[in-house]
N, C-alpha and C. Protein backbone atom coordinates (compact mmCIF):
# COMPACT_ATOMS: atom_id res chain seq x y z
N UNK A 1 -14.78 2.97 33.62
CA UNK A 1 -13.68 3.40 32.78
C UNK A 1 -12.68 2.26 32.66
N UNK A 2 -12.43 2.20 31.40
CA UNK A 2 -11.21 1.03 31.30
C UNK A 2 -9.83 1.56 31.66
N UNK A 3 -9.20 0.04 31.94
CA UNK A 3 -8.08 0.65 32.27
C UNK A 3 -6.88 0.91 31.38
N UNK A 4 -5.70 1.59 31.32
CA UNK A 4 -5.06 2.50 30.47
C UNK A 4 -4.53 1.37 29.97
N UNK A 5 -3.79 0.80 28.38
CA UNK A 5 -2.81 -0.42 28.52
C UNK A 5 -1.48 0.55 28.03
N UNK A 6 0.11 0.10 28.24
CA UNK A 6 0.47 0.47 27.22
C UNK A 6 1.55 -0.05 26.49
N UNK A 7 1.46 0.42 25.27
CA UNK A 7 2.16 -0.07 23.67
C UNK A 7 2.93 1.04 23.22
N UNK A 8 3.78 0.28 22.37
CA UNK A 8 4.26 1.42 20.80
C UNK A 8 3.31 1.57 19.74
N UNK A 9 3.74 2.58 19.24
CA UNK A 9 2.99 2.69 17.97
C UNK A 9 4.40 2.96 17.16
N UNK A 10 4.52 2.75 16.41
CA UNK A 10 5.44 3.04 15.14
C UNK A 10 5.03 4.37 13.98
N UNK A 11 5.32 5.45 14.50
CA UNK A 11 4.16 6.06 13.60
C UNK A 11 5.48 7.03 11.95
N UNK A 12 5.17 7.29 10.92
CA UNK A 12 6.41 7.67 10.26
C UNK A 12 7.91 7.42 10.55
N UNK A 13 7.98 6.39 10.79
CA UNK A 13 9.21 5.91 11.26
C UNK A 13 9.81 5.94 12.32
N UNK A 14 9.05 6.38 13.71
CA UNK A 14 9.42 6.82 14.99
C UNK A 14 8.55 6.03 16.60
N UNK A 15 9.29 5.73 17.10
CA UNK A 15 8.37 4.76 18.00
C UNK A 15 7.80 6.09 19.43
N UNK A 16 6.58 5.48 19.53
CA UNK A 16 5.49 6.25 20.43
C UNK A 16 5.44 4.95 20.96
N UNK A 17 5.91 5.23 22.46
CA UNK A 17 5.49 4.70 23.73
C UNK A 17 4.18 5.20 24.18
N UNK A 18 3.14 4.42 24.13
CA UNK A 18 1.73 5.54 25.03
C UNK A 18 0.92 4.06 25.81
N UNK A 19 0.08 5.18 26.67
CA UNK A 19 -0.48 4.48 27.52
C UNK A 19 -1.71 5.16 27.65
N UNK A 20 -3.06 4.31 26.84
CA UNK A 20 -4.19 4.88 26.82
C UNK A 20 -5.03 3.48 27.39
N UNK A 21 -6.55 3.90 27.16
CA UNK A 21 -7.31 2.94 27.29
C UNK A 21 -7.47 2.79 26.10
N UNK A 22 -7.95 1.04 26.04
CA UNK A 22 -7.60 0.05 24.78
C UNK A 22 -8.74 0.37 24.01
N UNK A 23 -9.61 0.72 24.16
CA UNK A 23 -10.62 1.66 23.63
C UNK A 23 -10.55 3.16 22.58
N UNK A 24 -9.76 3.37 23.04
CA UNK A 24 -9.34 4.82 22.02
C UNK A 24 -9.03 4.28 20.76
N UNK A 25 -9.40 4.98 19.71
CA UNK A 25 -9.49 4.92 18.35
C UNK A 25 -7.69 5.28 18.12
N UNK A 26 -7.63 4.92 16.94
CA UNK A 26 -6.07 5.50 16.20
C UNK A 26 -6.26 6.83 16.14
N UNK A 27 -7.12 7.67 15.75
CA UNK A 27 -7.21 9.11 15.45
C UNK A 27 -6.41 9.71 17.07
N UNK A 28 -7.64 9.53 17.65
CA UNK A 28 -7.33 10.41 18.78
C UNK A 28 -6.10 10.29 19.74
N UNK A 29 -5.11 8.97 19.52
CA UNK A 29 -3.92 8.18 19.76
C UNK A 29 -2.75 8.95 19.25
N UNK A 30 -3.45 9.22 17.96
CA UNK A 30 -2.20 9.88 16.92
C UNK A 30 -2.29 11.37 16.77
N UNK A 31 -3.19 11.72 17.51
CA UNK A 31 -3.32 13.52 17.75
C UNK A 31 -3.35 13.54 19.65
N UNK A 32 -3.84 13.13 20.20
CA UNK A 32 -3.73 13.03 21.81
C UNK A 32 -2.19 12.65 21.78
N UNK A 33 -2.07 11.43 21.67
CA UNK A 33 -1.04 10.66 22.23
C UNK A 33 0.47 10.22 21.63
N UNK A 34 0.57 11.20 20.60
CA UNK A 34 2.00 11.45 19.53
C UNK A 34 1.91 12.53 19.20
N UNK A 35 0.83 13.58 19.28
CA UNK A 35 1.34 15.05 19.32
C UNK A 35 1.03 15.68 17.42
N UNK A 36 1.06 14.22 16.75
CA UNK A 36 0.35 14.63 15.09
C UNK A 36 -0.87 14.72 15.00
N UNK A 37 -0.96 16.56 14.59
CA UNK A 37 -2.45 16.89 14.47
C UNK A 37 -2.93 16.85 13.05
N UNK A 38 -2.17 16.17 12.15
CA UNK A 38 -2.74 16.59 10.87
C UNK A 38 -3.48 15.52 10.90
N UNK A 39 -3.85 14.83 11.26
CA UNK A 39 -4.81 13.53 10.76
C UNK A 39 -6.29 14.20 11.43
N UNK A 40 -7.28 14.65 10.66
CA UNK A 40 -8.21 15.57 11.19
C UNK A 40 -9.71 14.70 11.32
N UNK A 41 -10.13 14.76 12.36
CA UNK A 41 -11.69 13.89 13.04
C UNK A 41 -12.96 14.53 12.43
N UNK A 42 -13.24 14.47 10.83
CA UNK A 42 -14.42 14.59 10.99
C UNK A 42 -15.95 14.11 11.17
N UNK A 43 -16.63 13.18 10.91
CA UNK A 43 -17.80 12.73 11.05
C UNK A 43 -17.37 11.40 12.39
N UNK A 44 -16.36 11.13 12.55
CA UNK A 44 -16.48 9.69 13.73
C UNK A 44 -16.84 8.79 13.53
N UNK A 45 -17.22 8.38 12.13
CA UNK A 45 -18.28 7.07 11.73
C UNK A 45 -17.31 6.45 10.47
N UNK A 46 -16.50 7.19 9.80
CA UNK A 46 -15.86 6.54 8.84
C UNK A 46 -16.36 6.63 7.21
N UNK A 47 -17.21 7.85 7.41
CA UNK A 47 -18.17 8.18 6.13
C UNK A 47 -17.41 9.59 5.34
N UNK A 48 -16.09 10.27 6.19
CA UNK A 48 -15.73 11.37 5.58
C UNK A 48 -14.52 11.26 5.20
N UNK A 49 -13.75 10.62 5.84
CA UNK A 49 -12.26 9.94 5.48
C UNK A 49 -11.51 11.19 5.16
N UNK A 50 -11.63 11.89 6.40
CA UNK A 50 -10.50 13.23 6.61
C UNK A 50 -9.22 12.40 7.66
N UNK A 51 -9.60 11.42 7.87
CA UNK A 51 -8.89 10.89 9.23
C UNK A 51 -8.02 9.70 8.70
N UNK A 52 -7.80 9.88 7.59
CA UNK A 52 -7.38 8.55 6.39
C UNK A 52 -5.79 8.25 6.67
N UNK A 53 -5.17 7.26 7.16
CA UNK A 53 -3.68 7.35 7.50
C UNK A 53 -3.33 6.00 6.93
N UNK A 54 -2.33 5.85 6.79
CA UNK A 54 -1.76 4.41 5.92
C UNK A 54 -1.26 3.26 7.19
N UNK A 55 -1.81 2.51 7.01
CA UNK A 55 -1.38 1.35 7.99
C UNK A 55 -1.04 0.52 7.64
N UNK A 56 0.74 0.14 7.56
CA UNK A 56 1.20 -1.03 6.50
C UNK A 56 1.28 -0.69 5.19
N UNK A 57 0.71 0.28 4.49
CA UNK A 57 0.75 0.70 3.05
C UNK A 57 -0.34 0.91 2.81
N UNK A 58 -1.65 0.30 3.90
CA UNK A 58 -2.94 0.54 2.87
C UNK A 58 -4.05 1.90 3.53
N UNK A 59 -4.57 2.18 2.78
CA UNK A 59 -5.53 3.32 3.06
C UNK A 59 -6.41 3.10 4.39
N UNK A 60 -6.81 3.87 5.95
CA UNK A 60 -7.44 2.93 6.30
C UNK A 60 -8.11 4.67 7.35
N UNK A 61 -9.41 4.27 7.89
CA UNK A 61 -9.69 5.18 8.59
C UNK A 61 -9.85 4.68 9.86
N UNK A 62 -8.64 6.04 10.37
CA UNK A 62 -8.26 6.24 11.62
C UNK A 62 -8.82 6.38 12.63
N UNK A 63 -10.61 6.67 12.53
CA UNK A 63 -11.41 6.77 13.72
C UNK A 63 -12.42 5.42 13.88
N UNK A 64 -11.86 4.38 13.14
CA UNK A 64 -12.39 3.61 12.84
C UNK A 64 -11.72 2.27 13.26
N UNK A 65 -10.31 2.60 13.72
CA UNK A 65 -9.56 1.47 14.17
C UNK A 65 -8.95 1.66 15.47
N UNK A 66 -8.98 0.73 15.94
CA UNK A 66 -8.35 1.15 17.70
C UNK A 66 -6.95 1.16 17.60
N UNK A 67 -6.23 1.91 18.17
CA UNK A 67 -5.06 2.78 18.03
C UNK A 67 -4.03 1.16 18.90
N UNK A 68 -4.53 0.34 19.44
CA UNK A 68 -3.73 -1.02 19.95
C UNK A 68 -3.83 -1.96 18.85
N UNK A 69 -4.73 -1.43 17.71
CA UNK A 69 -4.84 -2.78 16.70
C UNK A 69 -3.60 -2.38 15.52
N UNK A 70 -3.28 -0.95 15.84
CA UNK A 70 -1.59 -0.54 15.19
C UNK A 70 -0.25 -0.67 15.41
N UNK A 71 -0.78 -1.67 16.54
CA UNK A 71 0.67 -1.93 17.17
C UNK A 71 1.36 -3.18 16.32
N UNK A 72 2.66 -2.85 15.84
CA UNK A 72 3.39 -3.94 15.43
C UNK A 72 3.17 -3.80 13.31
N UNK A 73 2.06 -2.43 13.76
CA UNK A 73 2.35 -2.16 12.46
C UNK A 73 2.99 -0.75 11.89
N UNK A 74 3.33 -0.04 10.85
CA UNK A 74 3.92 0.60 10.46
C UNK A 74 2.82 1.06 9.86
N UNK A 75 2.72 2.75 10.79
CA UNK A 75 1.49 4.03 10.29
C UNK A 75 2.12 5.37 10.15
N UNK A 76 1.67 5.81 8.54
CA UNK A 76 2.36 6.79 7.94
C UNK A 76 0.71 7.84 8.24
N UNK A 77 1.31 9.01 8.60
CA UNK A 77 0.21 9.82 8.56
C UNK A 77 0.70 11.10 7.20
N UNK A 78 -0.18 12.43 7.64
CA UNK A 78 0.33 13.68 6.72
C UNK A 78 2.14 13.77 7.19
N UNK A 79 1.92 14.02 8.17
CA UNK A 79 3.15 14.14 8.63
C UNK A 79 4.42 13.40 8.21
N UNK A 80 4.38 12.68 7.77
CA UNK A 80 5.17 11.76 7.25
C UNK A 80 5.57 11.55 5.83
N UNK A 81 5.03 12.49 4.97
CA UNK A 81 4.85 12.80 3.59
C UNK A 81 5.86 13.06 2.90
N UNK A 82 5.95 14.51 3.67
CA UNK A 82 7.28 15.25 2.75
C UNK A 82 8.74 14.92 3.59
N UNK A 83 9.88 14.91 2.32
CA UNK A 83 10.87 14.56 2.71
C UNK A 83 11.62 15.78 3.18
N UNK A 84 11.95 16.41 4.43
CA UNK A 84 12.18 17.34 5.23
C UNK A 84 11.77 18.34 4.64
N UNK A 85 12.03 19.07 4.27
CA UNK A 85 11.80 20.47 3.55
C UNK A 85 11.05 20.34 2.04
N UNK A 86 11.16 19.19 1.14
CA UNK A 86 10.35 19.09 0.15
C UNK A 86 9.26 17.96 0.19
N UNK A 87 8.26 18.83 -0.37
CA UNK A 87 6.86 18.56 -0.38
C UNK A 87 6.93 16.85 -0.89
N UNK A 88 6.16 16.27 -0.69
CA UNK A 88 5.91 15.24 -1.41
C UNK A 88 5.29 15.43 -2.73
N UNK A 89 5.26 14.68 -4.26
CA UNK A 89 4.82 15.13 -4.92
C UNK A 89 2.73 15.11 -5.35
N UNK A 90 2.37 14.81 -4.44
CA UNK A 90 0.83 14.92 -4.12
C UNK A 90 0.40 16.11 -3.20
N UNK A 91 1.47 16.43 -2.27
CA UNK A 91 1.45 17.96 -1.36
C UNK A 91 1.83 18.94 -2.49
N UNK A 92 2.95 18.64 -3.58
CA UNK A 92 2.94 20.24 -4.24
C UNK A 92 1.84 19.92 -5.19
N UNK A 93 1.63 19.01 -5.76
CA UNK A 93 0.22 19.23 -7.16
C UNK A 93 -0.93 19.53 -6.29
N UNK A 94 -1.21 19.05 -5.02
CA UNK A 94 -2.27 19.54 -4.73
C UNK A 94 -2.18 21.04 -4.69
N UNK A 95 -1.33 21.97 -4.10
CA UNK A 95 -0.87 23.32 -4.18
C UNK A 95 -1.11 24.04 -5.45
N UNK A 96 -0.25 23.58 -6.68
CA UNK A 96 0.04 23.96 -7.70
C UNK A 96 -1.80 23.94 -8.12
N UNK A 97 -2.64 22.77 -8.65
CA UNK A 97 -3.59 22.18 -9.29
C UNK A 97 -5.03 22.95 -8.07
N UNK A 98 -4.76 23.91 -7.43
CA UNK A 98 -5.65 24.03 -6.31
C UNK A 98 -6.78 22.78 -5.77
N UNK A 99 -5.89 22.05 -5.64
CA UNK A 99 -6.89 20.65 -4.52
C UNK A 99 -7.57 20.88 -3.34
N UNK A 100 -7.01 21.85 -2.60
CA UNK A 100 -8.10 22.47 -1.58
C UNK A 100 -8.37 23.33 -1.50
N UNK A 101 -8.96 23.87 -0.35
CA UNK A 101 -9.88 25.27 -0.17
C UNK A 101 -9.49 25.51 1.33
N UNK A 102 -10.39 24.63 1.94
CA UNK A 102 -10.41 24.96 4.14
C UNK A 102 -9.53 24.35 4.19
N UNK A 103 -8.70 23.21 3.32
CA UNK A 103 -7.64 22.30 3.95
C UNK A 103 -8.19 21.11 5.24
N UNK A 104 -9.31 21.32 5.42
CA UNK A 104 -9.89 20.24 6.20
C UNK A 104 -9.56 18.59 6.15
N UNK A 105 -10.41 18.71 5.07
CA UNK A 105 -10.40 17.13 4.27
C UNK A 105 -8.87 16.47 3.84
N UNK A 106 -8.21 17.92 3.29
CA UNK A 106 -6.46 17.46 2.54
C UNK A 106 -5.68 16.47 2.98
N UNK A 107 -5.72 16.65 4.22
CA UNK A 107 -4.71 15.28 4.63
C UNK A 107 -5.39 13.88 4.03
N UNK A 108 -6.54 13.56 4.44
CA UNK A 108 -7.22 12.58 4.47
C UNK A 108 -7.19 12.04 3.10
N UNK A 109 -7.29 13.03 2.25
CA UNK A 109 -7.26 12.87 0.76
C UNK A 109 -5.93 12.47 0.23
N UNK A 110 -4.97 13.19 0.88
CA UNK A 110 -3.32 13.05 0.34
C UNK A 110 -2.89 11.50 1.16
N UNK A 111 -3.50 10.92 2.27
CA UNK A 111 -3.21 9.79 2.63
C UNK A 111 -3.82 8.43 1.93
N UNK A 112 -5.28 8.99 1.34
CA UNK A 112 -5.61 8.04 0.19
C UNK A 112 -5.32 7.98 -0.63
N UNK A 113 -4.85 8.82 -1.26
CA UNK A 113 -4.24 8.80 -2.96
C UNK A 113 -2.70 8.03 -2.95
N UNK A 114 -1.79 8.68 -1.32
CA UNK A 114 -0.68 8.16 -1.71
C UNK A 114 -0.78 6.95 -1.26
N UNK A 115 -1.44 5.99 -0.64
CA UNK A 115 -1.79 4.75 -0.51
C UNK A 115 -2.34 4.12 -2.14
N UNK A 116 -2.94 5.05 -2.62
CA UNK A 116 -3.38 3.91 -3.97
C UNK A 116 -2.69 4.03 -4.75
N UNK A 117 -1.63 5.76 -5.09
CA UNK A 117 -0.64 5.52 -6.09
C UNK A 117 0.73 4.55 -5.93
N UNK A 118 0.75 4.51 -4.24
CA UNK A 118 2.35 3.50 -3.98
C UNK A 118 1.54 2.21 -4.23
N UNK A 119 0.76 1.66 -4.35
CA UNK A 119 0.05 0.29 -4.79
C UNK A 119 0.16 0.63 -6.25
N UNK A 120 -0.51 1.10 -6.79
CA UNK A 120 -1.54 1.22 -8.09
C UNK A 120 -0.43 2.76 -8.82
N UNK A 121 0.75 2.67 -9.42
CA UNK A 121 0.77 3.70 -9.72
C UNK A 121 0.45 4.17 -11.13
N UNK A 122 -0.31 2.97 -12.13
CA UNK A 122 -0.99 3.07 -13.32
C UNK A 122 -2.70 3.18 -13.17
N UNK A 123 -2.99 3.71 -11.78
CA UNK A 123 -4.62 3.53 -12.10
C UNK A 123 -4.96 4.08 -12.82
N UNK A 124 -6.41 3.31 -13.33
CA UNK A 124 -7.08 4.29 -14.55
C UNK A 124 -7.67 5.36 -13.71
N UNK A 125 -8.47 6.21 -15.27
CA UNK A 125 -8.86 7.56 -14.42
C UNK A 125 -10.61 6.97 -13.54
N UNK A 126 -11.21 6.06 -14.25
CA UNK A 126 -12.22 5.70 -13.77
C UNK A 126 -12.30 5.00 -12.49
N UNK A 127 -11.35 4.42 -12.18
CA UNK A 127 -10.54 3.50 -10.73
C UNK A 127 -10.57 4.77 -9.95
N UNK A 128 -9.98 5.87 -10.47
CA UNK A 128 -9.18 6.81 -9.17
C UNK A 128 -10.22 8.08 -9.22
N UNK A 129 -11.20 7.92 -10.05
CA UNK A 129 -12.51 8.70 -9.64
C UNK A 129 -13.00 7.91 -8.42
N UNK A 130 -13.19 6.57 -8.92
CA UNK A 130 -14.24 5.79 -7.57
C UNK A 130 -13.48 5.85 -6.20
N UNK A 131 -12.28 5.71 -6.24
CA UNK A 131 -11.08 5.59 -5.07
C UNK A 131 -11.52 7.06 -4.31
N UNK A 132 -11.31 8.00 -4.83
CA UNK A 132 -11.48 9.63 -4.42
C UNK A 132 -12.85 9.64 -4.33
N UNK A 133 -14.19 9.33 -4.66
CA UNK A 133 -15.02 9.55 -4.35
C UNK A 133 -15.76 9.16 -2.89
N UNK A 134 -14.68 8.24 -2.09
CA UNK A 134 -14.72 7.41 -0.87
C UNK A 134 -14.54 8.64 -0.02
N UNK A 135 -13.92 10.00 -0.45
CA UNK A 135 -13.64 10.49 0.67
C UNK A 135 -14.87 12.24 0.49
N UNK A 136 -15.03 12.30 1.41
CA UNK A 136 -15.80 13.55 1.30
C UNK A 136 -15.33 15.10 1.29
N UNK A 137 -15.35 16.45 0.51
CA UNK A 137 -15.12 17.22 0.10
C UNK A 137 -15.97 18.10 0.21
N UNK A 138 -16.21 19.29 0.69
CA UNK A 138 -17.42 20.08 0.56
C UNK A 138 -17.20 21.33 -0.15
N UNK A 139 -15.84 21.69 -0.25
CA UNK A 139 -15.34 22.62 -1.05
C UNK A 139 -15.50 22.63 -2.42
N UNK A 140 -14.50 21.82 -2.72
CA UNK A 140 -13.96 22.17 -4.36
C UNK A 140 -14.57 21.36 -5.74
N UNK A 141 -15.40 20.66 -5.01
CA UNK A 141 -16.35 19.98 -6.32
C UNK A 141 -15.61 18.91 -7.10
N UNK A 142 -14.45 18.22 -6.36
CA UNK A 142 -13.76 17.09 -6.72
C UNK A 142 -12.91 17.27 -7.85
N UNK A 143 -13.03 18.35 -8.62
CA UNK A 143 -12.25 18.26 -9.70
C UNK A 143 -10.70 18.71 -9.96
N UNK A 144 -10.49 19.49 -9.11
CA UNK A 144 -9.02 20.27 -8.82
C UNK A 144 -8.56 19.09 -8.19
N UNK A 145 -9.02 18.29 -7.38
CA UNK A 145 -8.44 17.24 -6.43
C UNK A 145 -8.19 15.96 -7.44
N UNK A 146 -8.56 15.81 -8.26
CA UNK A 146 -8.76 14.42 -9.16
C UNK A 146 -7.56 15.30 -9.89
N UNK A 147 -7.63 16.60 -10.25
CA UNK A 147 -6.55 16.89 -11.40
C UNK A 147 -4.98 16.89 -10.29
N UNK A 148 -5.62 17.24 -9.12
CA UNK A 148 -3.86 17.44 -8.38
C UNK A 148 -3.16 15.80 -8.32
N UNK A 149 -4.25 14.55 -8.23
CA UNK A 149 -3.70 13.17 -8.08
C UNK A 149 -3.24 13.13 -9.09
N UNK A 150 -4.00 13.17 -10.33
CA UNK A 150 -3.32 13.23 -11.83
C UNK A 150 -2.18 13.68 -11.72
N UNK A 151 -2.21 14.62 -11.38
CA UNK A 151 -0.43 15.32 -11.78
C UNK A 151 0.94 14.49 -10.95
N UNK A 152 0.47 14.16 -9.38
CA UNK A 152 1.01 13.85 -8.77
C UNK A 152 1.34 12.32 -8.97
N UNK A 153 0.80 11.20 -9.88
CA UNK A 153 0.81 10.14 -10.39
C UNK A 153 2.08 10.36 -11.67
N UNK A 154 1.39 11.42 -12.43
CA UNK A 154 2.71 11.36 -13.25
C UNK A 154 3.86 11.68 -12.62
N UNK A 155 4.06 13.13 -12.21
CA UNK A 155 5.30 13.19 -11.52
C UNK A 155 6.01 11.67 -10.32
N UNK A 156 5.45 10.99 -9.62
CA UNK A 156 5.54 9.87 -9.49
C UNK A 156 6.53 8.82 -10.10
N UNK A 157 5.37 8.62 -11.26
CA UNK A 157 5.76 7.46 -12.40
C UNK A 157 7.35 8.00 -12.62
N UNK A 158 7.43 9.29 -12.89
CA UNK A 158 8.77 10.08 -13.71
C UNK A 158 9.49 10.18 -12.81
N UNK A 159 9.58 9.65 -11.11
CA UNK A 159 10.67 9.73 -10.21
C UNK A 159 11.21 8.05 -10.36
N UNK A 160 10.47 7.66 -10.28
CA UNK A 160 10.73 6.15 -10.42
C UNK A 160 11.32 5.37 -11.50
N UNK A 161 11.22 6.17 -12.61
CA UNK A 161 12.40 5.75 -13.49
C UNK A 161 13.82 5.70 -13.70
C-alpha cells in the first residue's frame, strides 16, 4: 500500500486539504475526500464520461486523472454550477428540454457542455453533436440532451451581452 501524501485541491472555489494515496484518481478524491457526490463513477476506464469535471476550464475525466495531478489547478465540478439558489443556465434547459431520465450520466454531461460552451460559445450544431457524443447516455436517445445544450447556448450567448 502506498503511502498517503497530502495536498489542496481547489475545488469550486474552495480549498480541500486531503491526505490520500498518490494513487487515487480525482473522482474518488472529489466524492471520498471533499464530500462532492455529484461527479458520478461509471465505467472506470474513461469510455462513459459521467465523471466529467472541468480542470482549468477544460472538459476532463475524473477517473482518469490522479486527484495530485489537480493540485495547483482550479476544478469546477456539478456542484459548482449554479449560482446559490439559481440553476445555471444548462441545469434549467436541461429540466425544462427533458435532458435526462435516471440523472446518472447529467452531471457528466452538464460538465462537458459547460466546458465547451465557456470555450466555444458559437459551436456549430455538427461540432456539439460530436462533442456530446463523447459521453454515454442510455436513456434518452441524445436528443432532448443536444436540444437542452441548444437552449442553454442561447440563453448563454443572451447573458453575455
Amino acid at each position: 500500500m502506498s503511502t498517503p501524501i497530502a495536498f489542496t485541491l481547489r475545488v469550486n472555489g474552495k480549498h480541500y486539504a486531503i491526505r490520500t494515496p498518490a494513487r487515487r484518481n480525482l473522482a474518488d478524491a472529489l466524492r471520498e475526500d471533499c464530500g462532492l457526490t455529484g461527479t458520478h463513477l461509471g465505467c472506470e476506464h474513461g469510455v462513459c464520461g459521467a465523471c466529467t469535471v472541468l480542470v482549468d476550464g477544460k472538459p476532463v475525466r475524473a477517473c482518469l486523472m490522479f486527484a495530485v495531478q489537480a493540485q495547483g489547478k482550479e476544478v469546477r465540478t456539478v456542484e459548482g454550477l449554479a449560482d446559490g439558489e439559481n440553476f445555471h443556465p444548462l441545469q434549467q434547459a436541461f429540466w425544462e428540454h427533458h435532458g435526462l431520465q435516471c440523472g446518472f450520466c447529467t452531471p457528466g454531461f452538464l460538465m462537458l457542455a459547460a466546458g465547451v460552451l465557456e470555450a466555444e460559445p458559437d459551436i456549430g450544431d455538427e461540432e456539439l453533436k460530436q462533442v456530446l457524443s463523447s459521453n454515454l447516455c442510455r436513456c434518452t436517445g441524445y436528443q432532448n440532451i443536444l436540444k437542452a445544450v441548444r437552449a442553454a447556448a442561447a440563453e448563454m450567448r443572451k447573458r453575455a451581452k
